[in-house]
Protein backbone atom coordinates (compact mmCIF):
# COMPACT_ATOMS: atom_id res chain seq x y z
CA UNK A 1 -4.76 63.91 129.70
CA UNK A 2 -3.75 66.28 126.65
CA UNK A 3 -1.97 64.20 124.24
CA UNK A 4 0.03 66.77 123.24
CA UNK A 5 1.23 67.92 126.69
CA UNK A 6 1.94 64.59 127.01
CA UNK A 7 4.31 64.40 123.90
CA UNK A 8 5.91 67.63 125.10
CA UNK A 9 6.40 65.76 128.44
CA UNK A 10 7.62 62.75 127.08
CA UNK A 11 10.76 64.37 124.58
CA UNK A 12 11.44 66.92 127.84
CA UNK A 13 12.05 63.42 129.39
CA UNK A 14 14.43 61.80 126.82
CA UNK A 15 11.94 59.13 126.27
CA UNK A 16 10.16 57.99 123.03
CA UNK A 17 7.03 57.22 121.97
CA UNK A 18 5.04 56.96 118.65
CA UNK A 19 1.47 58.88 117.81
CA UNK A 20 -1.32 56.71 115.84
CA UNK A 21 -3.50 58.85 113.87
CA UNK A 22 -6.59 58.21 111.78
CA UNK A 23 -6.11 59.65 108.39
CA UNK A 24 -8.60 58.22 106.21
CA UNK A 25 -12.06 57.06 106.88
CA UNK A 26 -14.72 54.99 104.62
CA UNK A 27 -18.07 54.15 106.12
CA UNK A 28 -18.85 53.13 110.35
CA UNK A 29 -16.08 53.32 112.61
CA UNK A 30 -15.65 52.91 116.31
CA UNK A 31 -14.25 56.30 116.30
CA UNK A 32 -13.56 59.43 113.98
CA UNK A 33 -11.01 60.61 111.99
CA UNK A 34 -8.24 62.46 113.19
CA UNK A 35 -8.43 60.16 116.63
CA UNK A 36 -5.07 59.99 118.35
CA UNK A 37 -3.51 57.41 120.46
CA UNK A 38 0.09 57.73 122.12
CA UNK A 39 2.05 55.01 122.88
CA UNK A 40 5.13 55.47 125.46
CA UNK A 41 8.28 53.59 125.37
CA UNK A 42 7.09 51.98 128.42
CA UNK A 43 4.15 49.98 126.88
CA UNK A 44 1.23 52.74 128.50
CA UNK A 45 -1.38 54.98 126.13
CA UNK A 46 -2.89 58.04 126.14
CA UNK A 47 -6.16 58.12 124.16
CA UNK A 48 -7.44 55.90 121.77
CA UNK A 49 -8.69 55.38 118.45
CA UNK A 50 -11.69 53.02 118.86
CA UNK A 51 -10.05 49.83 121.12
CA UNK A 52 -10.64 46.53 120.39
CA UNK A 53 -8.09 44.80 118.06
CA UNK A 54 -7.55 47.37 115.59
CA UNK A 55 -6.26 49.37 118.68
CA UNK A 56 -3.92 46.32 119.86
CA UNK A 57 -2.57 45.60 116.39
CA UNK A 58 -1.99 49.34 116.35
CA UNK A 59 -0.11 49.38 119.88
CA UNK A 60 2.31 46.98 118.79
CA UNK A 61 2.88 48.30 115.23
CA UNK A 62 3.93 51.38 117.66
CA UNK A 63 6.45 49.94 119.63
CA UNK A 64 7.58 48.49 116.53
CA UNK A 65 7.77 52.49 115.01
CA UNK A 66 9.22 53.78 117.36
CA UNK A 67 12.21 51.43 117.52
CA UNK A 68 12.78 51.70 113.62
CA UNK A 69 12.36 55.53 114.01
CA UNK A 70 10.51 55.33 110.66
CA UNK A 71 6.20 56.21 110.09
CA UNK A 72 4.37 53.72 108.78
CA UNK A 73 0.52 53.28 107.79
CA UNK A 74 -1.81 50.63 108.71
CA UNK A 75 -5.02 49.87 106.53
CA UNK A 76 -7.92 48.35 107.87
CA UNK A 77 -11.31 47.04 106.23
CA UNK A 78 -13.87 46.43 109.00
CA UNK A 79 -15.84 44.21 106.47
CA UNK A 80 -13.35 41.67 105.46
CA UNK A 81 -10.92 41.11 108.07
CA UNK A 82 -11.82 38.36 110.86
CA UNK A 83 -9.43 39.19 113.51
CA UNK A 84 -10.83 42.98 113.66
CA UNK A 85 -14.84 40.86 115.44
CA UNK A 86 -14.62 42.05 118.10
CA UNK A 87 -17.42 44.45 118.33
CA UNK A 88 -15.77 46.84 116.00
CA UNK A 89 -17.58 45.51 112.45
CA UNK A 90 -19.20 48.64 111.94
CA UNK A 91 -18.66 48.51 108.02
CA UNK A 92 -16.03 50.72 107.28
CA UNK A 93 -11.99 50.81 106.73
CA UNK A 94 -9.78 53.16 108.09
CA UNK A 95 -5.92 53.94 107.53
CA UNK A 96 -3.94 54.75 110.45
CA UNK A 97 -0.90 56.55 110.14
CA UNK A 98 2.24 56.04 112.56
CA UNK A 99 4.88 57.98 113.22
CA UNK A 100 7.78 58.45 115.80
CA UNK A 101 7.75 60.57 119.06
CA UNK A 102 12.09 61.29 119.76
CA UNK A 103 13.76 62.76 122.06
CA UNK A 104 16.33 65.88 121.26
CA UNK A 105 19.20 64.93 119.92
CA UNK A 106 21.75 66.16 122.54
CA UNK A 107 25.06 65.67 121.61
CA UNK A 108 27.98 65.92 124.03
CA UNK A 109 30.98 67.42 122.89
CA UNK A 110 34.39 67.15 124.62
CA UNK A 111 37.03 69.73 123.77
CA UNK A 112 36.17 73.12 122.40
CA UNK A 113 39.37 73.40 119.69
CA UNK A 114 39.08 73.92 115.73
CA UNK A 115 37.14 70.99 115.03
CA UNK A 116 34.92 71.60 117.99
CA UNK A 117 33.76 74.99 116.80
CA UNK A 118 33.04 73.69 113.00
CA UNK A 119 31.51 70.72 115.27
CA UNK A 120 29.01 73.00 116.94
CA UNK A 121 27.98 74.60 113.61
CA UNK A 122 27.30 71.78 111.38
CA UNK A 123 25.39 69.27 114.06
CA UNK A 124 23.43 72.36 115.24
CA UNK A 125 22.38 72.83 111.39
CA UNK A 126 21.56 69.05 111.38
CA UNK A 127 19.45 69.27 114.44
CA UNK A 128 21.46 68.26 117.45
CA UNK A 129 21.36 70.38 120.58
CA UNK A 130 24.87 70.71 121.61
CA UNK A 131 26.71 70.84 124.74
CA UNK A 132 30.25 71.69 125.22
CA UNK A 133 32.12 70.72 127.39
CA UNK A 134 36.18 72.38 128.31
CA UNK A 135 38.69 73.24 130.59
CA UNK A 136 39.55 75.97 129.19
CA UNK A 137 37.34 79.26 129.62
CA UNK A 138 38.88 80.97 127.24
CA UNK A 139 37.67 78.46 124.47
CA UNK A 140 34.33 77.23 126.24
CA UNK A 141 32.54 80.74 126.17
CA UNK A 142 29.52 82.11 124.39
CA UNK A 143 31.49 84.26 122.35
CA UNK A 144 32.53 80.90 120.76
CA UNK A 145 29.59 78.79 120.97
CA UNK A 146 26.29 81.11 121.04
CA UNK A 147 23.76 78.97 120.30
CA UNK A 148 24.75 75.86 122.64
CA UNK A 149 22.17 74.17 124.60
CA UNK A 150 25.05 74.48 127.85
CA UNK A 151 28.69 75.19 128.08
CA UNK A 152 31.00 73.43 130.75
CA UNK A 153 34.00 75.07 131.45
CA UNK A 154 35.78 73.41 134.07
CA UNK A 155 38.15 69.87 134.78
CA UNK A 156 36.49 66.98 132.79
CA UNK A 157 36.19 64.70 135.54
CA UNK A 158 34.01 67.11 137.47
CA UNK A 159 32.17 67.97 134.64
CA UNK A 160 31.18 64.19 133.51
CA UNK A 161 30.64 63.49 137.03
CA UNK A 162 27.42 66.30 137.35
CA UNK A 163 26.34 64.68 133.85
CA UNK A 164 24.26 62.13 132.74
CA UNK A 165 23.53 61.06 128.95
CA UNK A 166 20.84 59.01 128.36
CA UNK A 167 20.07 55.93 125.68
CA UNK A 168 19.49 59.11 123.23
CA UNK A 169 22.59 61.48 123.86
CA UNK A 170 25.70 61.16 121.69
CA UNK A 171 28.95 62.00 122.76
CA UNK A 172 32.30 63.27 120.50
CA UNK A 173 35.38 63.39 122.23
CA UNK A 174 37.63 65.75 120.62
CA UNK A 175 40.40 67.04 123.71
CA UNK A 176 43.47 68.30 122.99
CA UNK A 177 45.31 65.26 124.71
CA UNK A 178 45.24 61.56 124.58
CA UNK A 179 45.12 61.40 128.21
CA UNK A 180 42.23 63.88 128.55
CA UNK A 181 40.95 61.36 125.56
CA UNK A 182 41.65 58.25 127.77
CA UNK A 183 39.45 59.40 130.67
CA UNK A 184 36.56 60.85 129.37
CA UNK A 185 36.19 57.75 126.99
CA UNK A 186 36.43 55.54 130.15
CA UNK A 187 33.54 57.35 131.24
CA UNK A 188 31.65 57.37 128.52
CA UNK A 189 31.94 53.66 127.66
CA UNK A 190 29.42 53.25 130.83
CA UNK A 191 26.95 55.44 129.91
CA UNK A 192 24.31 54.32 127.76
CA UNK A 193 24.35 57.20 125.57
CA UNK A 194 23.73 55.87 121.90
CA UNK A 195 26.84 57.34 119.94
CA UNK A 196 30.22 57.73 121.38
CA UNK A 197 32.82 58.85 118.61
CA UNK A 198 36.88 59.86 119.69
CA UNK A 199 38.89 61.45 117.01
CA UNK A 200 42.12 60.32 116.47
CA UNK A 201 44.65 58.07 114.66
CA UNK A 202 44.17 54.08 114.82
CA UNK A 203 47.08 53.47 116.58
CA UNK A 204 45.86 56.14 119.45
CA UNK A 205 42.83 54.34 119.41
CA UNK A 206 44.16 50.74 119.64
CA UNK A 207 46.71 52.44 122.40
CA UNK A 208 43.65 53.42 124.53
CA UNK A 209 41.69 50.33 124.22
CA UNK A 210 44.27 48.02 125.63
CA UNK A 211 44.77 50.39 128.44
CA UNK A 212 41.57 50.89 129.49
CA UNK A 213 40.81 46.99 129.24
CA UNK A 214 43.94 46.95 131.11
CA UNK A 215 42.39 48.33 134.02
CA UNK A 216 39.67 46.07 133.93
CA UNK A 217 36.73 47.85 131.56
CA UNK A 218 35.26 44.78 129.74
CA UNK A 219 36.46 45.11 125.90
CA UNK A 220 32.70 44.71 124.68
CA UNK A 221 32.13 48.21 125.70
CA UNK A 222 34.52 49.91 123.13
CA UNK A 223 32.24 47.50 120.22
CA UNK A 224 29.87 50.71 120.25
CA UNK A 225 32.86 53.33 119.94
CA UNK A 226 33.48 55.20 117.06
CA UNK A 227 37.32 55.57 116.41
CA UNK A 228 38.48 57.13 114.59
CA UNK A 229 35.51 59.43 114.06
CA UNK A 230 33.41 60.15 111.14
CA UNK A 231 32.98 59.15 107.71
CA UNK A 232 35.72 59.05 105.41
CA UNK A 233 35.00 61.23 102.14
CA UNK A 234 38.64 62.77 102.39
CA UNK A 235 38.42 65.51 104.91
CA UNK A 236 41.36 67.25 105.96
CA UNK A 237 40.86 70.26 107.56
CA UNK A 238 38.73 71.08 110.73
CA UNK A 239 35.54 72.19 108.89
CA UNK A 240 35.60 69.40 106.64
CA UNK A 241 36.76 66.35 109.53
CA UNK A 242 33.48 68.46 110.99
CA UNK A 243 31.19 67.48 108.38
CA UNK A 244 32.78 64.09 108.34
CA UNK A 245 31.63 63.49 111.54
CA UNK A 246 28.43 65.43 111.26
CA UNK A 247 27.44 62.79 108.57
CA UNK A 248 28.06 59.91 110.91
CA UNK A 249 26.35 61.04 113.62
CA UNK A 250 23.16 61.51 110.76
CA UNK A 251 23.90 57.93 109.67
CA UNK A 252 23.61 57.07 113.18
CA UNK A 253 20.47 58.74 114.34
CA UNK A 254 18.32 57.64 110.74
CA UNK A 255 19.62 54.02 111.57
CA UNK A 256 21.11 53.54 108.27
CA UNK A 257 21.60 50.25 107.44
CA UNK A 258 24.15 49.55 104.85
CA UNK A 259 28.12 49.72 105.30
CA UNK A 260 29.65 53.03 105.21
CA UNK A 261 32.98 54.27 104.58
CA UNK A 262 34.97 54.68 108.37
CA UNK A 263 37.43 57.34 108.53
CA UNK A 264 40.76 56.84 108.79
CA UNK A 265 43.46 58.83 110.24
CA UNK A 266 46.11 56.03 110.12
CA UNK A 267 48.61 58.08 107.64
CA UNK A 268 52.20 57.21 107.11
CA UNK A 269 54.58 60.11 105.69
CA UNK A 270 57.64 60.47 104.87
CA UNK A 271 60.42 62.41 107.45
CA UNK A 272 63.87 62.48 106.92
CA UNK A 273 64.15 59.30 105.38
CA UNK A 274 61.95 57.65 108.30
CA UNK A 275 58.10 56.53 107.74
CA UNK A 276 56.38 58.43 110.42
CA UNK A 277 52.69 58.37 111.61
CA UNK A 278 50.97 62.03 110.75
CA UNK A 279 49.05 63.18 114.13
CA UNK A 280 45.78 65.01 114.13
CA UNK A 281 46.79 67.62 116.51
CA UNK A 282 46.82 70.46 114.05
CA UNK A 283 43.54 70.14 113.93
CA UNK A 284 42.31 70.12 117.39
């Protein structure tokens, strides 16, 4: 098989994987530099870069990269290393270098509005093919959204029932209404798509929760949920709430580890006389 049809195959599939190369050669190998090896998500190879232990240490250092989405390099020295008798002393070293096979980045993105459209830019810039989904033609449109991988215009529920995210899709659900909000995060609590974000205030989101648990969703499923959306670094209107979110959904895919800042759309203001929550509607 072609390795590199086989990579094609593999992101076309939504799967992952993680390519072992040898960069680096000193002396007798059991192969020859530039050797590849694939390693699928499910455990199977294509190629190989010499067997023998070198090749199993190598395997599992690849299921290992591909979880941590981050390249690594192995060294080996032939001479000095025990574990690597087993036929393949031939005298030399060799450094094998790692790295990650991923799927697209396919974001799902509920509600075509202001922050939608600012949305659409600033993930596209940042790699994510996006698809939008509406029921509205008159917003969901090419004229709109050029450049999307797929545009949905019709009733939510019979869009998310012809879709079908997998462990690497993200989904942002940015409707116009808290009820359209309601039901497509119901939905998308049971997929496994890796990201699920919903913009609005914290009480909208506590609101929804209960309801939905309410009905008998198990609360685990909203531990994954992003809500409110995004990264707080003060944005306020929709192209900066875009890049907000943009950022997270960055964080997200590069598995950054540390704590960062949650946006928060829990404001209280001031209306004749009476503290009020301020709504994100504007925005929408």
């Amino acid at each position: 098989m072609d390795i590199y049809e086989e990579i094609v195959q593999l992101r076309r599939d939504g799967r992952r994987g993680a390519v072992a190369t040898i960069v680096n050669v000193q002396g007798s190998i059991p192969s020859f530099k530039t050797a590849k090896m694939l390693v699928r998500d499910d455990g199977s190879i294509v190629g190989t870069i010499g067997g023998g232990c070198v090749e199993a240490e190598v395997w599992q250092a690849a299921r290992e990269v591909m979880e941590s989405e981050k390249p690594r390099t192995l060294k080996f020295n032939l001479n000095q290393n025990p574990k690597d008798d087993t036929g393949l002393v031939c005298g030399g070293t060799l450094d094998i270098f790692i790295e990650p096979v991923l799927p697209p980045a396919l974001l799902y993105m509920f509600g075509a509005g202001h922050v939608a459209v600012n949305l659409y830019k600033a993930a596209g810039h940042a790699g994510f093919d996006v698809t939008v989904i509406d029921d509205r033609e008159t917003y969901a449109n090419r004229e709109r959204f050029p450049d999307a991988k797929e545009i949905i215009a019709e009733d939510f529920d019979k869009a998310m029932a012809r879709l079908s995210p997998g462990a690497s899709a993200y989904i942002v659900i940015l409707t116009r209404w808290h009820r359209d909000d309601m039901r497509v995060l119901r939905w998308a609590v049971q997929t496994p798509a890796r990201y699920i974000g919903m913009i609005g205030s914290k009480r909208k989101t506590i609101a929804i929760f209960r309801e939905l648990v309410a009905e008998g969703i198990s609360q685990q499923l909203f531990d994954r949920v992003h809500a409110p959306v995004g990264l707080d670094i003060g944005a306020i209107t929709p192209e900066e709430i875009a890049i907000a979110i943009t950022a997270e959904l960055i964080a997200h895919r590069r598995n950054v580890e540390r704590v960062l800042p949650h946006m928060s759309w829990f404001h209280r203001q001031q209306v004749d006389g009476e503290e009020v929550e301020a709504h994100e509607e504007h925005t929408r």
